[in-house]
N, C-alpha and C. Protein backbone atom coordinates (compact mmCIF):
# COMPACT_ATOMS: atom_id res chain seq x y z
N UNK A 1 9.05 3.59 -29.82
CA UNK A 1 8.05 3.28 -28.82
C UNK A 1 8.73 3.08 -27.47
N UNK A 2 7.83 3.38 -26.12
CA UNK A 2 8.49 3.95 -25.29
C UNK A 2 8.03 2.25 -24.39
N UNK A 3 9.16 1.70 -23.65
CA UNK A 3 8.81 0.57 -23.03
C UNK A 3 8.19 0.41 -21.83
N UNK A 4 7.37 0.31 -21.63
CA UNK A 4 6.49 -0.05 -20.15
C UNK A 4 7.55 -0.54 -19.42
N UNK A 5 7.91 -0.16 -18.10
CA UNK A 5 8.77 -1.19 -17.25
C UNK A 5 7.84 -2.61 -16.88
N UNK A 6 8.24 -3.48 -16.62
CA UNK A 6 7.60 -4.93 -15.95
C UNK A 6 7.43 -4.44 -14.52
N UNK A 7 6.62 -5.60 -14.12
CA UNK A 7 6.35 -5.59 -12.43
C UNK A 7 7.44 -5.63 -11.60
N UNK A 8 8.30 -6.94 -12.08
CA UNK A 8 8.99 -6.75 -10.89
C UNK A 8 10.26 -6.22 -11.42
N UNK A 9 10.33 -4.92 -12.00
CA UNK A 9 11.48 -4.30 -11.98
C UNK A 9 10.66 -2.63 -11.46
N UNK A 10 9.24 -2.25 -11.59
CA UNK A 10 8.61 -1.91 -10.56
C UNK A 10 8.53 -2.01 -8.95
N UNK A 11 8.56 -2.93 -8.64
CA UNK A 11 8.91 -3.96 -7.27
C UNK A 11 9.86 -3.71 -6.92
N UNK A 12 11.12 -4.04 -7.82
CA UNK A 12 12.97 -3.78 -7.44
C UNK A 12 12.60 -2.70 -6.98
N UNK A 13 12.14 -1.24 -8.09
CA UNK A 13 12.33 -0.11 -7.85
C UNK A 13 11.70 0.34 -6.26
N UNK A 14 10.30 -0.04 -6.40
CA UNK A 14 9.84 -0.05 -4.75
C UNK A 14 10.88 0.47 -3.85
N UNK A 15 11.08 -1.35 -3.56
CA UNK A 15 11.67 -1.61 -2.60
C UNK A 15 13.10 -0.86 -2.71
N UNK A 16 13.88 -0.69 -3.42
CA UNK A 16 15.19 0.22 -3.45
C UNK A 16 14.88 1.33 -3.31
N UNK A 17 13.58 2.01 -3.05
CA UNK A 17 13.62 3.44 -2.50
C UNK A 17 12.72 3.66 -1.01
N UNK A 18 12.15 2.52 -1.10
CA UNK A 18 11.51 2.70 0.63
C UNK A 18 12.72 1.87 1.68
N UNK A 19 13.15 0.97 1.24
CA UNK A 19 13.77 -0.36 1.83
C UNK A 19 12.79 -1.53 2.75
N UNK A 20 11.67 -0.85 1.94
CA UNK A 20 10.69 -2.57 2.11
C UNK A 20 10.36 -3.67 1.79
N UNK A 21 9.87 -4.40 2.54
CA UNK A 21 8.92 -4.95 1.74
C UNK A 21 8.13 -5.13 0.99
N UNK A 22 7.28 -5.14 -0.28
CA UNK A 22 6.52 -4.99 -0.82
C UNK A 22 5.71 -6.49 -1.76
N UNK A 23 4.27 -6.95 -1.75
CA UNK A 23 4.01 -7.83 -2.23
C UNK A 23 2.94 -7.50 -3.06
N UNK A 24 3.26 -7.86 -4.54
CA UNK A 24 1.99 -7.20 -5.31
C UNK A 24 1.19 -8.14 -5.47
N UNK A 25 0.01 -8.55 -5.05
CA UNK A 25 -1.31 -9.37 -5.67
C UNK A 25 -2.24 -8.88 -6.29
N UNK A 26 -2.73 -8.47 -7.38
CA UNK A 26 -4.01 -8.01 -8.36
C UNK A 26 -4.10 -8.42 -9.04
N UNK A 27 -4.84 -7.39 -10.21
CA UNK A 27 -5.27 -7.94 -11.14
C UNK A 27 -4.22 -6.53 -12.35
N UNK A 28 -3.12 -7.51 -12.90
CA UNK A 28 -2.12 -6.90 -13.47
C UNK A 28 -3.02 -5.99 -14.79
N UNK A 29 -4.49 -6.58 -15.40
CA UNK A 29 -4.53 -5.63 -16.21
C UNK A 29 -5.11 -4.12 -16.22
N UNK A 30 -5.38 -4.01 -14.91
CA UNK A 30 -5.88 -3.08 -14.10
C UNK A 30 -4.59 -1.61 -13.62
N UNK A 31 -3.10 -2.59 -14.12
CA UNK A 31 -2.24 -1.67 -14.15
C UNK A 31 -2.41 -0.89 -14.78
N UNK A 32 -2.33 -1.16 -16.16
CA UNK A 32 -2.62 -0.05 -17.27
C UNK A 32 -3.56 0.95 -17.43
N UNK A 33 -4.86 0.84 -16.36
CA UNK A 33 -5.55 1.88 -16.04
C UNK A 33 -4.96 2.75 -14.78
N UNK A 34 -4.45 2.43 -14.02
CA UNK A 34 -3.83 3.14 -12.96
C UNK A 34 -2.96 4.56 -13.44
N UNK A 35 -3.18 5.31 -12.78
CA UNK A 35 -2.44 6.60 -13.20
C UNK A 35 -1.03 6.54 -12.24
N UNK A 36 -1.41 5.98 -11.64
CA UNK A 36 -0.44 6.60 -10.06
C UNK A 36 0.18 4.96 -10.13
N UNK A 37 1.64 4.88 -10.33
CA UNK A 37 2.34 3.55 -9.82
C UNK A 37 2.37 3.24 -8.83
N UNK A 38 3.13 2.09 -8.32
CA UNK A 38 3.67 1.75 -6.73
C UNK A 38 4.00 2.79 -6.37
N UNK A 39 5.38 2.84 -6.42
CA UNK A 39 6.16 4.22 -5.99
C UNK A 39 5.51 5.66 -5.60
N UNK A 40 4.54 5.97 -6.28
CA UNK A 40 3.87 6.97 -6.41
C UNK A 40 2.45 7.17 -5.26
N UNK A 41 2.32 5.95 -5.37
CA UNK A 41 1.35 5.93 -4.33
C UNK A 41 1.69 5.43 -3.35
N UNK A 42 2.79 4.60 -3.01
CA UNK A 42 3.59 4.27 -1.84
C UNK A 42 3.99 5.63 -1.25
N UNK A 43 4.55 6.55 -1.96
CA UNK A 43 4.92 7.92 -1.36
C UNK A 43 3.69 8.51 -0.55
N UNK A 44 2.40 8.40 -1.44
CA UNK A 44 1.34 9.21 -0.56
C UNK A 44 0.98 8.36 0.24
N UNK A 45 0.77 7.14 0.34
CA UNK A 45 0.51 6.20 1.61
C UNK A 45 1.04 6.55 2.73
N UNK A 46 2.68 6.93 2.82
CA UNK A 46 3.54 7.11 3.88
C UNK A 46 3.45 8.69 3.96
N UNK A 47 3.00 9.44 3.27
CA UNK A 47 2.94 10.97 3.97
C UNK A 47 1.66 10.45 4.79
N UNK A 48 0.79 9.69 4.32
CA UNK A 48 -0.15 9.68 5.44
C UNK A 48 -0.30 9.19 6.81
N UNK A 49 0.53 7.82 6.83
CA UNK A 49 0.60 7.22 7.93
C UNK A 49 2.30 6.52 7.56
N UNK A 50 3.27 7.74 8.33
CA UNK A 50 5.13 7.16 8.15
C UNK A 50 5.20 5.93 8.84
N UNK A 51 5.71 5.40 7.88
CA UNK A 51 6.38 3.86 8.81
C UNK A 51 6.55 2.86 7.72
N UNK A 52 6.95 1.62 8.11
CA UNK A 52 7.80 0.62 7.08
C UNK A 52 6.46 0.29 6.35
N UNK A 53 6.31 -0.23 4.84
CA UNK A 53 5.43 -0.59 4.17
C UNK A 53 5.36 -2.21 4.24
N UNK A 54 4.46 -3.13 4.81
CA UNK A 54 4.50 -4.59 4.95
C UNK A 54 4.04 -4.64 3.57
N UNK A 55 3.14 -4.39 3.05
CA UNK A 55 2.32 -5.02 2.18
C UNK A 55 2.02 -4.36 0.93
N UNK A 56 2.00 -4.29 -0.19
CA UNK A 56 1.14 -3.35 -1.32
C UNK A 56 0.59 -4.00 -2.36
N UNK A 57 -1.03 -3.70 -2.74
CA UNK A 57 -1.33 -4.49 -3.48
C UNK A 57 -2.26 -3.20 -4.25
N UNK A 58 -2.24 -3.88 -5.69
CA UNK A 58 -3.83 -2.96 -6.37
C UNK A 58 -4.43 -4.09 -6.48
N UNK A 59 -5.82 -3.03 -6.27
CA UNK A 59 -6.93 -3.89 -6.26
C UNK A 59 -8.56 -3.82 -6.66
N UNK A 60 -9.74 -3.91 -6.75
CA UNK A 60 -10.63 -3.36 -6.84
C UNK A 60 -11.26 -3.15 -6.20
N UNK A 61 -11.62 -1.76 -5.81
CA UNK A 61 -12.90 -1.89 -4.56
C UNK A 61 -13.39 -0.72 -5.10
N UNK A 62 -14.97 -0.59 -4.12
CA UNK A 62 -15.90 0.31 -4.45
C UNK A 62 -14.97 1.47 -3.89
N UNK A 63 -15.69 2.54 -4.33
CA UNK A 63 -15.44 3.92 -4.12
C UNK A 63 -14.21 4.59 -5.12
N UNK A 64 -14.25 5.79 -4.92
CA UNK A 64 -13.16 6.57 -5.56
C UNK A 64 -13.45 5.67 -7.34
N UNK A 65 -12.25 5.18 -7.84
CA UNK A 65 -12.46 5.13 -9.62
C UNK A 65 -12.70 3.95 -9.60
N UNK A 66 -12.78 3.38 -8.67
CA UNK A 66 -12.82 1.75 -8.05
C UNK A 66 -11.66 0.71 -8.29
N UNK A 67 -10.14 1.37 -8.41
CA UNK A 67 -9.16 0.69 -8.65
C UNK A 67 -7.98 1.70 -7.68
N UNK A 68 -7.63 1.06 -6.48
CA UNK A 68 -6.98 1.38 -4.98
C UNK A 68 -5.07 0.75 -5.19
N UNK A 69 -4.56 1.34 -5.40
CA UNK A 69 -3.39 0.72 -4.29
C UNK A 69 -3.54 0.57 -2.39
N UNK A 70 -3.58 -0.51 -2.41
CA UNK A 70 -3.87 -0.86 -0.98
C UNK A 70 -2.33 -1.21 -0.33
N UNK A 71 -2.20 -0.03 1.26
CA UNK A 71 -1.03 -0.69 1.54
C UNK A 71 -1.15 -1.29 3.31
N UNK A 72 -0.51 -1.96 3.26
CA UNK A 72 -0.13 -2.55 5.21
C UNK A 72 1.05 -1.53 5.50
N UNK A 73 0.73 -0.95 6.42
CA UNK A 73 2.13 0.26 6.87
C UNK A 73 2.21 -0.02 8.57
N UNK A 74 3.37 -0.35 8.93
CA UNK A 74 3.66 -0.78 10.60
C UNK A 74 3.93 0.72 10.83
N UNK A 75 3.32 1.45 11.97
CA UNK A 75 3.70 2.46 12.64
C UNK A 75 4.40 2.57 13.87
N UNK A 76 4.62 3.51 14.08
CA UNK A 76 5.41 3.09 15.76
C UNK A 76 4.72 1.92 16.42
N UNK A 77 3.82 2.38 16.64
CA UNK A 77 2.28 1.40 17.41
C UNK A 77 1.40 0.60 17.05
N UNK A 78 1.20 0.77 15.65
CA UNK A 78 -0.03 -0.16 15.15
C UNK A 78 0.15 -0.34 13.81
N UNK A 79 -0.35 -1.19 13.00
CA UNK A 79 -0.21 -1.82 11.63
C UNK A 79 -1.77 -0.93 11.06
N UNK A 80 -1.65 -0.54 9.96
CA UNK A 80 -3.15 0.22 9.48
C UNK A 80 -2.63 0.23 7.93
N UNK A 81 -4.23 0.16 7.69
CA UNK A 81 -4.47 0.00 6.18
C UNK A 81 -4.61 1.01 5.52
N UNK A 82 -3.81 1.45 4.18
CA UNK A 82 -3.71 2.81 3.56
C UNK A 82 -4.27 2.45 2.54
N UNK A 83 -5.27 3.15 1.76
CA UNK A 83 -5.81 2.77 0.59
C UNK A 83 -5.43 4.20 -0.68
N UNK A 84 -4.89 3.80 -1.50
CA UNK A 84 -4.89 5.40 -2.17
C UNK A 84 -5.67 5.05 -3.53
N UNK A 85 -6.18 6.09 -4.02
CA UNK A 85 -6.62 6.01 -5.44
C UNK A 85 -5.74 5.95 -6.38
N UNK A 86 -5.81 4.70 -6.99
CA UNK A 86 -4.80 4.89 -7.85
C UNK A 86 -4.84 5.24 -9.69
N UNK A 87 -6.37 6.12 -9.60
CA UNK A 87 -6.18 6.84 -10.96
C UNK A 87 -6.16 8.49 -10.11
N UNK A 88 -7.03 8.75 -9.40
CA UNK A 88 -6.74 10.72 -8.36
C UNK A 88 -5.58 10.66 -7.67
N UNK A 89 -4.90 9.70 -7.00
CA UNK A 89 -4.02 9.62 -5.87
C UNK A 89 -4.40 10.02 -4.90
N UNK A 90 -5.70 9.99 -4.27
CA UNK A 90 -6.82 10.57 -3.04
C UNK A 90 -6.73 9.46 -2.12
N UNK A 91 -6.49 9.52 -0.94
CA UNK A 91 -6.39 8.63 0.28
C UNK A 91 -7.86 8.23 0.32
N UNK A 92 -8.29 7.08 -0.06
CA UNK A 92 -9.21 6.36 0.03
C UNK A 92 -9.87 6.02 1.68
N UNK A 93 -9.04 5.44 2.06
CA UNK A 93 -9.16 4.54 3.28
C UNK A 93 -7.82 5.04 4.33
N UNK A 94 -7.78 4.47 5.38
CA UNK A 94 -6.56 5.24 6.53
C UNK A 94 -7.53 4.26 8.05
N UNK A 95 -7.07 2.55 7.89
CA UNK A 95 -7.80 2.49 9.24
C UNK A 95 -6.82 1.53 9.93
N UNK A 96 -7.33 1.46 10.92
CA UNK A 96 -6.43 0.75 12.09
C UNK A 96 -6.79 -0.85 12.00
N UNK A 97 -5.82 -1.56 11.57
CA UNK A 97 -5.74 -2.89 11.60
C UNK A 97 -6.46 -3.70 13.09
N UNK A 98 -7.05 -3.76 13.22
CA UNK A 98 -8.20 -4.42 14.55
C UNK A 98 -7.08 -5.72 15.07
N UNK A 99 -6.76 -6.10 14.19
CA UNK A 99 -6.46 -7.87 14.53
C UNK A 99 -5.09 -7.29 15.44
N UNK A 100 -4.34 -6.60 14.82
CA UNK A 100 -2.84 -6.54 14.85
C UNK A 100 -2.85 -5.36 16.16
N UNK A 101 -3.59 -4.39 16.46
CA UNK A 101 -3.89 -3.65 17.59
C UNK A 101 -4.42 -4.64 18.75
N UNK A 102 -5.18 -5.42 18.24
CA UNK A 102 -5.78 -6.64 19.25
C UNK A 102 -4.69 -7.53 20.35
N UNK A 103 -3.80 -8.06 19.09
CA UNK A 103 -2.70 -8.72 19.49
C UNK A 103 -1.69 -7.88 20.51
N UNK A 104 -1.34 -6.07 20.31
CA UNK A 104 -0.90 -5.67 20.92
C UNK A 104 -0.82 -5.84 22.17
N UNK A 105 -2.32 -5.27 22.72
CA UNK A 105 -2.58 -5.50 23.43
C UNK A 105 -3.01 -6.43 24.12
N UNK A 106 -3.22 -7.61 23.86
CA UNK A 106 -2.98 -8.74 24.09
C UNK A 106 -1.42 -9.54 24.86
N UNK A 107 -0.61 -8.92 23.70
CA UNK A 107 0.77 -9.03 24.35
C UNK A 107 1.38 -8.03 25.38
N UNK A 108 0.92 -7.26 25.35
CA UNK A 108 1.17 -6.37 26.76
C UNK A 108 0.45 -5.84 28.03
N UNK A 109 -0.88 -7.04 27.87
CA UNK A 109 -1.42 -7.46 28.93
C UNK A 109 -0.49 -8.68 29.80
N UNK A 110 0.47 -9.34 28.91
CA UNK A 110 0.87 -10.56 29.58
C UNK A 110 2.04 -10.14 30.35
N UNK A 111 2.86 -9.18 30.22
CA UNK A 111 3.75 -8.74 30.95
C UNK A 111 3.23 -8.69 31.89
């Protein structure tokens, strides 16, 4: 019988191939339905929007199979939310963090 890896040797792996950050919060039994791992969907997150990964979580939301790897990705310019399917691997979601664009500009009004 073939061994499931654990989370956080999932996690290790992550992060030893992006060199991020990564923080998993879900609902762990929701892994085992997932087709698409971290890694796997961390890859299509960043073909979609390149840049460092802050955040990754699965999670449940409507649409697509209703179980998302959700990621925080810092871009040159702005922080935005990548959502991938994580039983199709279909880019769910792709939006611009409001708060963190807010602040931008916020801070480079003060200059």
């Amino acid at each position: 019988m073939k061994a499931k890896p654990t989370l956080p040797a999932v996690l290790a792996g992550f992060v030893l191939a992006t060199g991020s950050v990564a923080a998993y919060a879900g609902d762990l039994q929701g892994l085992d339905k997932a087709k698409l791992g971290l890694e796997q969907a961390a890859h299509v997150a960043r073909q979609t929007v390149p840049g460092k990964v802050l955040k990754a979580e699965l999670e449940r939301e409507r649409g697509g199979s209703g179980l998302r790897w959700s990621f925080d990705i810092r871009d040159a310019h702005n922080l935005r939310e990548v959502g991938v399917d994580a039983v199709t691997g279909k880019v769910l979601e792709n939006t611009l963090d409001r708060d963190s664009h807010e602040g931008d500009r916020a801070d480079s009004e003060e200059d």
